[in-house]
Protein backbone atom coordinates (compact mmCIF):
# COMPACT_ATOMS: atom_id res chain seq x y z
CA UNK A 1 0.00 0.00 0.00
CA UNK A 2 1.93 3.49 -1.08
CA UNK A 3 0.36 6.54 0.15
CA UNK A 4 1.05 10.23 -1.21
CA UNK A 5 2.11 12.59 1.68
CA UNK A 6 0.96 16.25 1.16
CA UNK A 7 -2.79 16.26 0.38
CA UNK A 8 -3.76 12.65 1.49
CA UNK A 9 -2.13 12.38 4.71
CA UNK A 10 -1.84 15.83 5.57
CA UNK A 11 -2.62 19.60 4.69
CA UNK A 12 -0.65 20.61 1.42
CA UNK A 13 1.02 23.59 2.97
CA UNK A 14 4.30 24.89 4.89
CA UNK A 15 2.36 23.94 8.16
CA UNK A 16 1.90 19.37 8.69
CA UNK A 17 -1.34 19.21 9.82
CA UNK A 18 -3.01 15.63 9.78
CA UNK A 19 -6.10 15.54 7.99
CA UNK A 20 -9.47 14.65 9.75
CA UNK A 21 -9.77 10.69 9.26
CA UNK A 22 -6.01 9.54 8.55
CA UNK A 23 -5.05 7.87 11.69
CA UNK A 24 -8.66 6.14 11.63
CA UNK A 25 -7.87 4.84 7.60
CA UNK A 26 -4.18 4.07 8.59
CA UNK A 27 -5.07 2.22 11.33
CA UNK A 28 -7.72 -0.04 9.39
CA UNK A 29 -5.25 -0.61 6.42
CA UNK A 30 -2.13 -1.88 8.89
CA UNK A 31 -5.10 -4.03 10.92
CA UNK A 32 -5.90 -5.57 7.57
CA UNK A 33 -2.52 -6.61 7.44
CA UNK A 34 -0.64 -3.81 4.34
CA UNK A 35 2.67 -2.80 4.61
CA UNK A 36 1.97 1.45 4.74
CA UNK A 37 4.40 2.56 2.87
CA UNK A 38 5.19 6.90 2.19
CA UNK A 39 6.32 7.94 -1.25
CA UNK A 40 6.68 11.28 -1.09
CA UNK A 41 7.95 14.10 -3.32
CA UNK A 42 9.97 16.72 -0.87
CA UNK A 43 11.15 19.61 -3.41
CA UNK A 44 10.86 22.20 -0.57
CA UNK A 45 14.24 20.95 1.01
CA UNK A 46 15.82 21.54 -2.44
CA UNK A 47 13.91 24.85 -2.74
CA UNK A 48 15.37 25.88 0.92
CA UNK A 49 11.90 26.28 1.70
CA UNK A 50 11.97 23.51 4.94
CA UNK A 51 15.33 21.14 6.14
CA UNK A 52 15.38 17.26 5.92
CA UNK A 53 15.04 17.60 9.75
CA UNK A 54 12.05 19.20 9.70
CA UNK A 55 11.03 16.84 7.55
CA UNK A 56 11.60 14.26 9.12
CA UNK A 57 10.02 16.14 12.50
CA UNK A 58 6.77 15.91 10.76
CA UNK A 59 7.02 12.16 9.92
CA UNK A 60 8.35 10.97 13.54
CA UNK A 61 4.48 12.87 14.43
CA UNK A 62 2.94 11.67 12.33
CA UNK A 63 4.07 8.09 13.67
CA UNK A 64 3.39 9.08 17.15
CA UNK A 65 -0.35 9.97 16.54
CA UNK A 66 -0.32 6.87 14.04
CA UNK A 67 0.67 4.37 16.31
CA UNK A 68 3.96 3.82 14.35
CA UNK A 69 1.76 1.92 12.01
CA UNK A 70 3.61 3.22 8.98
CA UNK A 71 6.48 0.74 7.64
CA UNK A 72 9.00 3.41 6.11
CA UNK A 73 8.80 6.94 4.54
CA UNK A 74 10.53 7.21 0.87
CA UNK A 75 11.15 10.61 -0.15
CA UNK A 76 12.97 12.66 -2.79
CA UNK A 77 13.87 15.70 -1.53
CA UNK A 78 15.40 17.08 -5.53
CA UNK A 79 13.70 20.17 -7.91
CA UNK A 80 14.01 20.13 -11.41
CA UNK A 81 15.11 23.67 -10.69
CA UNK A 82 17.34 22.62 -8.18
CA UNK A 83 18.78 19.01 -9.06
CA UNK A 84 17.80 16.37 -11.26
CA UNK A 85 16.76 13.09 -9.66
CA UNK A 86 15.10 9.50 -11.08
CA UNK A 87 13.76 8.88 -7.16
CA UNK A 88 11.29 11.92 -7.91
CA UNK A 89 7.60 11.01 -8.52
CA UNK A 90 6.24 10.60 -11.31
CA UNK A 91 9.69 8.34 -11.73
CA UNK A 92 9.00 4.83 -10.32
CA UNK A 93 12.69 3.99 -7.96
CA UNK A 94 10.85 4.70 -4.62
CA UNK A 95 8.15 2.58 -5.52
CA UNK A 96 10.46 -0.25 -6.65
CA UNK A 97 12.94 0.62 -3.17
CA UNK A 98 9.85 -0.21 -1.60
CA UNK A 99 8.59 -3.21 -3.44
CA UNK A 100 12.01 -5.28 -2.80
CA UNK A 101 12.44 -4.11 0.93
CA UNK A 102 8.95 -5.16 1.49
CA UNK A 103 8.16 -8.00 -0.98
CA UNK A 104 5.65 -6.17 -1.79
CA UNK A 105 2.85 -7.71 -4.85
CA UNK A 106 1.84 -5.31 -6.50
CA UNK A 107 -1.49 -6.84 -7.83
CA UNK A 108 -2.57 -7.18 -4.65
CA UNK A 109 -1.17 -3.37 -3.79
CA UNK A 110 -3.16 0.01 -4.11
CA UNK A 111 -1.56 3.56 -4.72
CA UNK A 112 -3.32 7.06 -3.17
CA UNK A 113 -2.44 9.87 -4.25
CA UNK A 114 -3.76 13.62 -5.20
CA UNK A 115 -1.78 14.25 -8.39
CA UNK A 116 -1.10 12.89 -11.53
CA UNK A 117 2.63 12.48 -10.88
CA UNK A 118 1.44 10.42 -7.89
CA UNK A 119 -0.75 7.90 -10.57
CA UNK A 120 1.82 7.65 -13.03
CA UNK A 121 3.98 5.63 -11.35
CA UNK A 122 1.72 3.41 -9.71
CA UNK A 123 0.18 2.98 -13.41
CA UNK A 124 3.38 2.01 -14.99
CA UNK A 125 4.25 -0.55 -12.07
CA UNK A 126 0.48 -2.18 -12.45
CA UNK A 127 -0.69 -0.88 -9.18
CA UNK A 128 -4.23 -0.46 -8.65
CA UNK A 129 -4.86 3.82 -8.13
CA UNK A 130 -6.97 6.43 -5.95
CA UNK A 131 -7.22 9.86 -6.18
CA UNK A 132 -7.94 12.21 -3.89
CA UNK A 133 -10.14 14.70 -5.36
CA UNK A 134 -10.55 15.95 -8.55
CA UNK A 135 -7.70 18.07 -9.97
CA UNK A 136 -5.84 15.38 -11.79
CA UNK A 137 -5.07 15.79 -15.37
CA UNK A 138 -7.81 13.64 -17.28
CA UNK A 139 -5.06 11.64 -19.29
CA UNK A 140 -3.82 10.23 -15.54
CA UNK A 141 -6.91 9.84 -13.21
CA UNK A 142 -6.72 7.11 -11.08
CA UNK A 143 -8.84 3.88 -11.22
CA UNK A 144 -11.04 5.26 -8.40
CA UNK A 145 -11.61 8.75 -7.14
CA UNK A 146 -12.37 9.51 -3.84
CA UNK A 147 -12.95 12.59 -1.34
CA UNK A 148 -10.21 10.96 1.54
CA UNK A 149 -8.10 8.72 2.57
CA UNK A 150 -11.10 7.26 4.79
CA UNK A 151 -13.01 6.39 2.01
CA UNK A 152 -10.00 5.02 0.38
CA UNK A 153 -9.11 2.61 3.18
CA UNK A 154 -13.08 1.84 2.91
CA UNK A 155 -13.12 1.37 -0.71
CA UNK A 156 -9.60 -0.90 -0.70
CA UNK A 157 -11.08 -2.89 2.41
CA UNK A 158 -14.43 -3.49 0.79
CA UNK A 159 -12.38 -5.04 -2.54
């Protein structure tokens, strides 16, 4: 199971705040028995915007009001602007990082995410996609769209 950071998990903005209904879905998901697994486009670090310690401030809370449920947080923390990099979404290597530490299947594996760089991937590695919301591209909308990442865990646990 890969989940997008910024707009699924959390408020897509400078500030980490935890969306309403994310340590509920996260907490269904890992009692269903997925590896949780964080792929995660960080361009701010490479934009000075944020540090990888902050960063990484926001992930070790987000495990502590998780319940450490999630296995491991991939990021890329390149810009195009910046620094080219093949880890940065919609390139596939954190997926596939994450699919040989975890032996992960991927039919049997679902991808959320809230942009089209986040479907891409998943697409191209046969992974079965959600989107958050509706502002993805038309060309890369996901399999199934929903308003959350409740409904998502609801919708994967009902399949």
């Amino acid at each position: 199971m890969f989940l997008d950071r910024d707009g699924v998990i959390n408020k897509d903005n400078p500030k980490f705040e935890i969306l309403p209904g994310v340590v509920e879905a996260i907490t269904k998901l890992k009692d269903a028995g997925f590896h949780l697994v964080v792929v995660t486009n960080q361009s701010g670090i490479a934009q000075g915007i944020y540090t990888e310690a902050e960063m990484k401030e926001c992930h070790a809370y987000l495990q502590k009001e998780c319940g450490h449920r999630i296995d491991y947080f991939y990021f890329c923390p390149h810009h195009p602007t910046v620094t080219a990099s093949l880890a940065r979404k919609p390139g596939t290597l954190m997926f596939e990082k994450a699919i040989a530490r975890f032996d992960i299947d991927v039919t049997a594996s679902w991808m959320v995410g809230d942009r089209g760089r986040d479907i891409i991937p998943a697409r191209d590695l046969k992974i079965k996609t959600i989107q958050i919301g509706h502002e993805i591209e038309h060309e890369n909308r996901a399999d199934y769209t929903v308003e959350n990442l409740l409904e998502a865990a609801q919708l994967i646990l009902s399949k």
